[in-house]
N, C-alpha and C. Protein backbone atom coordinates (compact mmCIF):
# COMPACT_ATOMS: atom_id res chain seq x y z
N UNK A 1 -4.08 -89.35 -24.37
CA UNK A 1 -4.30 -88.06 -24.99
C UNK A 1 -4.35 -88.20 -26.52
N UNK A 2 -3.42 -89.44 -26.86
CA UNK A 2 -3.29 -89.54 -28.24
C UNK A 2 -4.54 -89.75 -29.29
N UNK A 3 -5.20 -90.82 -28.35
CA UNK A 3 -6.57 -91.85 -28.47
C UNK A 3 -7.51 -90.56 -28.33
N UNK A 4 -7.52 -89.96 -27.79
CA UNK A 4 -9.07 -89.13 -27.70
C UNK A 4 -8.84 -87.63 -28.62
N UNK A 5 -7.12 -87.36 -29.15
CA UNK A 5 -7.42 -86.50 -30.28
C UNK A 5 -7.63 -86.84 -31.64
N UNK A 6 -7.12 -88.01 -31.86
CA UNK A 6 -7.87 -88.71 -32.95
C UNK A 6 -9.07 -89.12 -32.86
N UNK A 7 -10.05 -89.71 -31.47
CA UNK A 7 -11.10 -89.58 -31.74
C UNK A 7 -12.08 -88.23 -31.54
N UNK A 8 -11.33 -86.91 -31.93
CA UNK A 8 -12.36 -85.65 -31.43
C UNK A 8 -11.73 -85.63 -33.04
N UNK A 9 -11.00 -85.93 -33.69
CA UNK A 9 -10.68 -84.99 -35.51
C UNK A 9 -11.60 -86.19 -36.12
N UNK A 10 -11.85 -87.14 -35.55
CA UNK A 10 -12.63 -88.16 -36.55
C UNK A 10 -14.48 -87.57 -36.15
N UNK A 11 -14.68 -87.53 -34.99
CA UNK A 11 -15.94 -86.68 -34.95
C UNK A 11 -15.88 -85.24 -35.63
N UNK A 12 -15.16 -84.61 -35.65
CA UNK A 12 -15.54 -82.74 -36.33
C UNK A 12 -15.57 -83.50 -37.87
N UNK A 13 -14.55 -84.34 -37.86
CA UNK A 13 -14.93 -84.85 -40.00
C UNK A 13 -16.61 -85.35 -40.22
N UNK A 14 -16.58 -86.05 -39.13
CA UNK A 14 -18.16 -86.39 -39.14
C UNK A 14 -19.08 -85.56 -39.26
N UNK A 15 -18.82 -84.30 -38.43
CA UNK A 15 -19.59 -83.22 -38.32
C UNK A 15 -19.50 -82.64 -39.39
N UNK A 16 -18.81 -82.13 -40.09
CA UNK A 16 -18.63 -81.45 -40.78
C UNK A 16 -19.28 -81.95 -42.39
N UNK A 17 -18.38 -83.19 -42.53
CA UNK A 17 -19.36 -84.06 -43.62
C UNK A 17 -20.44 -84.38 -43.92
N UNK A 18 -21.42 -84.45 -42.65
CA UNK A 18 -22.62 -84.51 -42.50
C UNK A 18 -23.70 -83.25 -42.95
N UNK A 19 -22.90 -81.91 -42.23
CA UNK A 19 -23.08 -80.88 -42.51
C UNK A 19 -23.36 -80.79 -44.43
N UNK A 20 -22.19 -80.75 -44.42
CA UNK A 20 -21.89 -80.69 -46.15
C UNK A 20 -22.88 -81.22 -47.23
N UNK A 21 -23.28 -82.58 -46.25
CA UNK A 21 -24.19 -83.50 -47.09
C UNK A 21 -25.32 -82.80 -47.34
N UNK A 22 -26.03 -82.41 -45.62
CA UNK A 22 -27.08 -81.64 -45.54
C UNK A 22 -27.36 -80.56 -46.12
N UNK A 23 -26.31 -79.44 -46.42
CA UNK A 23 -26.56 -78.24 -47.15
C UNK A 23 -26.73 -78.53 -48.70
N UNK A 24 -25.82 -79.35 -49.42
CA UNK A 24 -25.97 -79.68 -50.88
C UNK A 24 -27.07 -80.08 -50.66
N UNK A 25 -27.71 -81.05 -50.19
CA UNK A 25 -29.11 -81.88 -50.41
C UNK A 25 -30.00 -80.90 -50.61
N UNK A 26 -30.01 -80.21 -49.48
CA UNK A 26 -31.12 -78.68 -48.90
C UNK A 26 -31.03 -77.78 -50.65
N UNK A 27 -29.85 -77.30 -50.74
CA UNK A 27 -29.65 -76.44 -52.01
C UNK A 27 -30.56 -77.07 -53.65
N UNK A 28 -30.16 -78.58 -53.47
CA UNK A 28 -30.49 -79.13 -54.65
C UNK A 28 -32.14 -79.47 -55.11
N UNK A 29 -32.56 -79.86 -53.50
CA UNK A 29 -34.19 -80.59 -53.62
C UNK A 29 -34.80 -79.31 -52.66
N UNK A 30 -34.33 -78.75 -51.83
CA UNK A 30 -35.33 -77.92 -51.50
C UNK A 30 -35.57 -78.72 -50.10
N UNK A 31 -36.72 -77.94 -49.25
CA UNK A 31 -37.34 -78.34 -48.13
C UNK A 31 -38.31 -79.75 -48.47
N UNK A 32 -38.56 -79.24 -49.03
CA UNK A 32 -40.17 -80.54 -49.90
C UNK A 32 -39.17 -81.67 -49.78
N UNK A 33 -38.46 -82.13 -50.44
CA UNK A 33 -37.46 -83.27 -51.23
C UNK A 33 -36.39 -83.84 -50.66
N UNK A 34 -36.31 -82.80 -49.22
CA UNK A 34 -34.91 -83.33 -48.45
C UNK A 34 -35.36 -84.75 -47.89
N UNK A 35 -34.00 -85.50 -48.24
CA UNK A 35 -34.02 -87.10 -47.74
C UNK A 35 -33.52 -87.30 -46.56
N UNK A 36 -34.51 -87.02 -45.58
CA UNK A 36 -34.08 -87.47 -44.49
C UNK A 36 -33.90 -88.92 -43.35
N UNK A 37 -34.23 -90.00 -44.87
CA UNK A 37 -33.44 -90.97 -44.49
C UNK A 37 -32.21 -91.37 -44.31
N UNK A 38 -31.92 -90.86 -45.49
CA UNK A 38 -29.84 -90.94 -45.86
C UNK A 38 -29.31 -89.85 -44.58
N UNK A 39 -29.99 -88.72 -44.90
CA UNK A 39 -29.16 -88.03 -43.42
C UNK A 39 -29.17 -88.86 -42.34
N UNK A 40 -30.93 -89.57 -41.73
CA UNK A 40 -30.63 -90.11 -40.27
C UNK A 40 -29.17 -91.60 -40.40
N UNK A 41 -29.29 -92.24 -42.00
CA UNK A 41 -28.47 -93.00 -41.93
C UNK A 41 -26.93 -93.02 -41.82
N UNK A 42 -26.81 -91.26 -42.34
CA UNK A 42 -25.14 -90.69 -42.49
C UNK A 42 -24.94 -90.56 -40.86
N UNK A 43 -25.62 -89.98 -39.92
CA UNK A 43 -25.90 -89.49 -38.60
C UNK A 43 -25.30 -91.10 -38.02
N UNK A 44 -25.99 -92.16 -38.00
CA UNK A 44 -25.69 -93.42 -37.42
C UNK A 44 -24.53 -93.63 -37.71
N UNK A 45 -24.35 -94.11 -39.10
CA UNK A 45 -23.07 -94.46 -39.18
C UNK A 45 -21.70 -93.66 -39.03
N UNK A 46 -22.07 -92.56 -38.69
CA UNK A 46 -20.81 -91.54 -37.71
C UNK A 46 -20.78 -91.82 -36.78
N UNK A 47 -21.81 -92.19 -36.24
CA UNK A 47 -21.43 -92.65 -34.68
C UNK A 47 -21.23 -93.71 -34.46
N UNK A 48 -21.39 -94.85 -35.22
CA UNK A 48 -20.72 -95.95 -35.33
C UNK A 48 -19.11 -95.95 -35.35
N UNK A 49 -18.56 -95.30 -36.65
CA UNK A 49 -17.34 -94.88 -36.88
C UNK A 49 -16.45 -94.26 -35.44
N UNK A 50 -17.34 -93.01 -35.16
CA UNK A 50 -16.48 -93.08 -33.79
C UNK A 50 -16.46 -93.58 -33.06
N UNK A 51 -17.53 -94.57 -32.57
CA UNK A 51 -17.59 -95.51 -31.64
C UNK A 51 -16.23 -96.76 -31.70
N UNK A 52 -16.51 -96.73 -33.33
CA UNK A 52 -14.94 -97.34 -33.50
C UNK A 52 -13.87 -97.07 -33.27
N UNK A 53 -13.85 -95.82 -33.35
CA UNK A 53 -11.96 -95.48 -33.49
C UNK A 53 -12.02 -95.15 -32.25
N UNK A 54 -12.69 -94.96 -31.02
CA UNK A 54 -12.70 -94.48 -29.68
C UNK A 54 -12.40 -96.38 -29.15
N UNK A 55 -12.97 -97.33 -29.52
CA UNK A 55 -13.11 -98.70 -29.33
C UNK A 55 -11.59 -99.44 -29.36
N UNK A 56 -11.00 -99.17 -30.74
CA UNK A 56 -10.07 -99.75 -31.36
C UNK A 56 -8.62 -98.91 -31.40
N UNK A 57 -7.91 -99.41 -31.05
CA UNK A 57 -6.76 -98.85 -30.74
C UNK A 57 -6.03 -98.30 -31.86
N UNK A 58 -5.48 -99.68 -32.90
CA UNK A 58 -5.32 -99.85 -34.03
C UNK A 58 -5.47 -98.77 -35.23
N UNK A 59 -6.84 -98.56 -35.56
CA UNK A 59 -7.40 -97.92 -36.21
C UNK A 59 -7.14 -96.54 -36.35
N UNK A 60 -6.39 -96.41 -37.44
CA UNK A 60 -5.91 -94.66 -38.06
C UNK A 60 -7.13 -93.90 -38.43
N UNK A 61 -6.41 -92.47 -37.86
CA UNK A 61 -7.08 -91.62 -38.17
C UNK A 61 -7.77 -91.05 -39.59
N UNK A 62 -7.18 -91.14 -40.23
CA UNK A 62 -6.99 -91.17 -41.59
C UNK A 62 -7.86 -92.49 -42.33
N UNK A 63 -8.06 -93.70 -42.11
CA UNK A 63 -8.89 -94.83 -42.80
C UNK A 63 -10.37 -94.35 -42.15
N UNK A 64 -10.23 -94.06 -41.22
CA UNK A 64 -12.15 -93.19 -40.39
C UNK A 64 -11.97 -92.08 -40.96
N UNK A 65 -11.69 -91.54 -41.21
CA UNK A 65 -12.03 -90.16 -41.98
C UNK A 65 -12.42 -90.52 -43.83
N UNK A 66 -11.74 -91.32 -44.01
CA UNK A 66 -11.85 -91.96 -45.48
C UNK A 66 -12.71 -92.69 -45.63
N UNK A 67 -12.78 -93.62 -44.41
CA UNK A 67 -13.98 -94.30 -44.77
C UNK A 67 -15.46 -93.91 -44.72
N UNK A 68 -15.76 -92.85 -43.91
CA UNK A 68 -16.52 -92.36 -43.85
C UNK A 68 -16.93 -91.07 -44.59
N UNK A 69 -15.94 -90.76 -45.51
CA UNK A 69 -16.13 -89.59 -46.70
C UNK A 69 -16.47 -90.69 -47.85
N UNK A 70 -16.30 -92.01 -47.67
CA UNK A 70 -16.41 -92.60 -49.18
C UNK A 70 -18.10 -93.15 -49.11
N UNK A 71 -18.57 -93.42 -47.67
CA UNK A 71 -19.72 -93.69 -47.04
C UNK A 71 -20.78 -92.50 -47.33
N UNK A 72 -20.07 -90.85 -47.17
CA UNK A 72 -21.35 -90.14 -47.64
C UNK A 72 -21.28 -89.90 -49.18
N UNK A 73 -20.18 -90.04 -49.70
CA UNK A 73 -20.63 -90.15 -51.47
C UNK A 73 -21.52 -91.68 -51.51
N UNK A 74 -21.64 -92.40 -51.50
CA UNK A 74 -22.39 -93.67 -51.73
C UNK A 74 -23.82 -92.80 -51.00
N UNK A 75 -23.70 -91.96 -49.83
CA UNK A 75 -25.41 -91.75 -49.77
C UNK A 75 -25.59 -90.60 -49.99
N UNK A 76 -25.26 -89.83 -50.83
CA UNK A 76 -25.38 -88.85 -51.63
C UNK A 76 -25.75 -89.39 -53.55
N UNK A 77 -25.11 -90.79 -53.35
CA UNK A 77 -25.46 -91.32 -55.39
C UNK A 77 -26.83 -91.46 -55.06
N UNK A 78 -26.96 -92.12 -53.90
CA UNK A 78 -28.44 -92.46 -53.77
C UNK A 78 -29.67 -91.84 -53.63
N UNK A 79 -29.78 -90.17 -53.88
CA UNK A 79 -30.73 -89.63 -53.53
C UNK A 79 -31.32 -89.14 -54.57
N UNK A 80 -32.81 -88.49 -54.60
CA UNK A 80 -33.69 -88.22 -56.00
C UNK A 80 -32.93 -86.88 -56.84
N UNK A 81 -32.32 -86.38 -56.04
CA UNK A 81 -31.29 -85.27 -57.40
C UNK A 81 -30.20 -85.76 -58.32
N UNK A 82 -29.44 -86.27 -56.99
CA UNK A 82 -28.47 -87.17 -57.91
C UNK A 82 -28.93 -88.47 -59.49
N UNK A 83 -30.33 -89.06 -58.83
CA UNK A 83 -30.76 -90.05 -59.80
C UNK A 83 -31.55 -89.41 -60.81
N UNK A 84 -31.82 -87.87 -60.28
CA UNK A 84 -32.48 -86.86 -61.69
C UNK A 84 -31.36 -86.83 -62.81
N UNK A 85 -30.57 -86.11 -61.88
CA UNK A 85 -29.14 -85.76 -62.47
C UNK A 85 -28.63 -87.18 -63.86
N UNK A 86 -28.36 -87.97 -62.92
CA UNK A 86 -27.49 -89.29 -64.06
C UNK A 86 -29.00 -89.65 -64.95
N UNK A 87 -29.98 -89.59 -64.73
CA UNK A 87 -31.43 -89.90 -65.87
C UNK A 87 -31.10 -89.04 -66.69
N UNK A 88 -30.86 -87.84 -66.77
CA UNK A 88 -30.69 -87.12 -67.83
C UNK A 88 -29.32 -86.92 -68.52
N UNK A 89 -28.23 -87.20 -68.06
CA UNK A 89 -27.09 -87.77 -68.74
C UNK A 89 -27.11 -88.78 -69.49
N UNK A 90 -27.77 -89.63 -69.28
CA UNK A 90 -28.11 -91.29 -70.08
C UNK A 90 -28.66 -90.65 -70.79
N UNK A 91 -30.22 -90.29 -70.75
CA UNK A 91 -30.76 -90.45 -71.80
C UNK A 91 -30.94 -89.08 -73.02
């Protein structure tokens, strides 16, 4: 029981994060501009993640939830608003 409520709070973080990603992106670039590479790639690697913590005994709830919030800032630096954004801070 223990194992499968930590792996249902590590999926809704997924969900939810993913979510999050998707609406800022949507808000920032619009329909035209949405990157729907980084989403299909945020999408995989959630299900990787839970595939893990459903896999691995070991593995806290808390390091999958972290690791995978530190996973959608890295694909959130990477998209054309964000790299608008820091171009015009530099220069």
């Amino acid at each position: 029981m223990r194992k499968t409520l930590g792996t249902m709070m590590v999926a809704a973080a997924v969900v939810l994060l993913t979510a999050t990603f998707g609406f800022a992106e949507y808000a920032t670039a619009g329909a035209a501009n949405f990157p729907y590479f980084q989403l299909g790639c945020l999408i995989i690697g959630g299900l990787l993640l839970v595939a893990m913590k459903r896999k691995y005994n070991k593995m806290y709830t808390t390091e999958a939830v972290g690791a995978f919030a530190l996973y959608t800032i890295l694909m959130a630096l990477f998209t054309n608003p964000v790299i608008d954004v820091i171009k015009n801070i530099v220069t």
